[in-house]
C-alpha atoms as a PDB file:
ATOM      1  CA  UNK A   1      66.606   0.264 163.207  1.00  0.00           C
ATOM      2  CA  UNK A   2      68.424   1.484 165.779  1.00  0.00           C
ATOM      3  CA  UNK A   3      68.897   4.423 167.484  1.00  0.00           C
ATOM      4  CA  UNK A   4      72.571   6.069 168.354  1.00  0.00           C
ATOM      5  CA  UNK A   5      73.296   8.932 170.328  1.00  0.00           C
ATOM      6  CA  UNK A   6      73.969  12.326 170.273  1.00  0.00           C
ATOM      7  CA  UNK A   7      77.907  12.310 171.269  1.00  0.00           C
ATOM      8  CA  UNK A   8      78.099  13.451 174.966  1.00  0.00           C
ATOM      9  CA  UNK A   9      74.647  12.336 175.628  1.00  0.00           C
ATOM     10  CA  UNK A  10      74.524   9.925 178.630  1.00  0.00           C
ATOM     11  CA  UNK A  11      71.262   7.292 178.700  1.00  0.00           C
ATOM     12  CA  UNK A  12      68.760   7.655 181.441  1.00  0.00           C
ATOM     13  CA  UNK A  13      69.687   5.028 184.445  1.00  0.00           C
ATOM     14  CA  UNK A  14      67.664   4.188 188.049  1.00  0.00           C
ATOM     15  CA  UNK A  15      69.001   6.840 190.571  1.00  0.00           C
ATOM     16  CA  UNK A  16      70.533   4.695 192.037  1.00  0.00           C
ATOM     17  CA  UNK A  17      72.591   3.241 189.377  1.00  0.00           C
ATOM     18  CA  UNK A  18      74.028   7.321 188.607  1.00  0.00           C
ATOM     19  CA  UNK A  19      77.236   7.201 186.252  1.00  0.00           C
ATOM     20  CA  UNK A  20      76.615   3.646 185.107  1.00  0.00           C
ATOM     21  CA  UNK A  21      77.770   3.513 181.851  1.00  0.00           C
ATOM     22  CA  UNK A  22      79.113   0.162 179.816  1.00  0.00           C
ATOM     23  CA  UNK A  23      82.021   0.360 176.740  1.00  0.00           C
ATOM     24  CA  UNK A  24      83.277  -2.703 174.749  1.00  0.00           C
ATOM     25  CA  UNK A  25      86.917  -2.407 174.235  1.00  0.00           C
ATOM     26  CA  UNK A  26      88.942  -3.321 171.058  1.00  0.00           C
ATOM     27  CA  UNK A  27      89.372  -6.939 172.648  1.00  0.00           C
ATOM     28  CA  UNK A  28      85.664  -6.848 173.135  1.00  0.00           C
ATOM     29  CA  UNK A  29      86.468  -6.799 176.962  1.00  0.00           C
ATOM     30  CA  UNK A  30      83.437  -5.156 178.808  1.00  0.00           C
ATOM     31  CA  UNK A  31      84.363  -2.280 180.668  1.00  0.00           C
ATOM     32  CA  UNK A  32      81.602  -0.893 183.423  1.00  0.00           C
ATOM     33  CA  UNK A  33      81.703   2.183 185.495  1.00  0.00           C
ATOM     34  CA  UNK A  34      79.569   0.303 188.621  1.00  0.00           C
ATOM     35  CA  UNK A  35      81.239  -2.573 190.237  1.00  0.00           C
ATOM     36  CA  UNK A  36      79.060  -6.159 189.118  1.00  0.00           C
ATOM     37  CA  UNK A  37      78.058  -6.693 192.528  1.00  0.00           C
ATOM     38  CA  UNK A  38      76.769  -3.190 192.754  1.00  0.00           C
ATOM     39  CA  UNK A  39      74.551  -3.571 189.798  1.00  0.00           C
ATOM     40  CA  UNK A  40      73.593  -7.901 191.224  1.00  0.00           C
ATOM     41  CA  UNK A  41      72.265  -5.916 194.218  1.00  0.00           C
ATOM     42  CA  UNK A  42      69.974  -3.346 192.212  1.00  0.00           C
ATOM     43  CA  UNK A  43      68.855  -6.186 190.127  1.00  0.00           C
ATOM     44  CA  UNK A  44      68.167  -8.596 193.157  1.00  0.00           C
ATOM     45  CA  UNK A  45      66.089  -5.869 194.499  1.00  0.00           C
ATOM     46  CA  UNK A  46      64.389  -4.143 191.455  1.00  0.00           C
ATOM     47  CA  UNK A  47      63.805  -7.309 188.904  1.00  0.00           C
ATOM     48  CA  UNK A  48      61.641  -9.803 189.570  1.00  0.00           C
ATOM     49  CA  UNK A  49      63.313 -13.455 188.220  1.00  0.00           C
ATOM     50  CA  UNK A  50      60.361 -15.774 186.416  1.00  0.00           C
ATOM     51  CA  UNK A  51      62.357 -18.627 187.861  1.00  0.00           C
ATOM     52  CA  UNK A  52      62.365 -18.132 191.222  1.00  0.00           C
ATOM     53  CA  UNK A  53      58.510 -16.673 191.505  1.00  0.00           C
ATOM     54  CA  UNK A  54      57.192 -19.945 192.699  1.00  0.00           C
ATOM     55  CA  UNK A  55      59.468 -21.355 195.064  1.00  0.00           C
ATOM     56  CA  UNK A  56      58.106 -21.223 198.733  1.00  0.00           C
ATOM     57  CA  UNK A  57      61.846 -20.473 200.467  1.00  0.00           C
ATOM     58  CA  UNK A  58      61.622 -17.349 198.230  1.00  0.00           C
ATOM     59  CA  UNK A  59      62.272 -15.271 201.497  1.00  0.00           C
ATOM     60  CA  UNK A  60      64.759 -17.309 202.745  1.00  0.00           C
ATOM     61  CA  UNK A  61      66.789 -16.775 199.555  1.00  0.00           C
ATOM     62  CA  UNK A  62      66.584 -13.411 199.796  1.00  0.00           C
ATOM     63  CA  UNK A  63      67.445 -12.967 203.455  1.00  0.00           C
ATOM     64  CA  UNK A  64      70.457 -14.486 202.991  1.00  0.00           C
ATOM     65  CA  UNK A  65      71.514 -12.827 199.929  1.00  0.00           C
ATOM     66  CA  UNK A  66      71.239  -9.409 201.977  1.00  0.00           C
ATOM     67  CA  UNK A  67      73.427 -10.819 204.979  1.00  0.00           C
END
């Protein structure tokens, strides 16, 4: 079951993702308010990827992804 929204009612986001917000259009185009690399960056920073946990040039990878 899901939930939906009271109109005019925005989510709760990260501060530092304010005014992100996400519609589908009627070609099922997704439209965002934060530009992609914007929201790559928070991620990057924030969410820790399963994948890459292991991997000894973890800190490399990062460094250069901040350059």
């Amino acid at each position: 079951m899901t939930k939906k929204r009271v109109s005019g009612e925005k989510p709760k986001v990260h501060d530092e993702l304010d005014g992100f917000d996400v519609t589908i259009d009627s070609f099922g185009e997704i439209k965002s308010t934060v530009d992609i690399d914007k929201i790559n960056q928070f991620l990057n920073k924030n969410v820790d990827d399963k994948k890459l946990r292991d991997r000894e040039d973890l800190e490399e990878l990062k460094n250069k992804k901040s350059e």
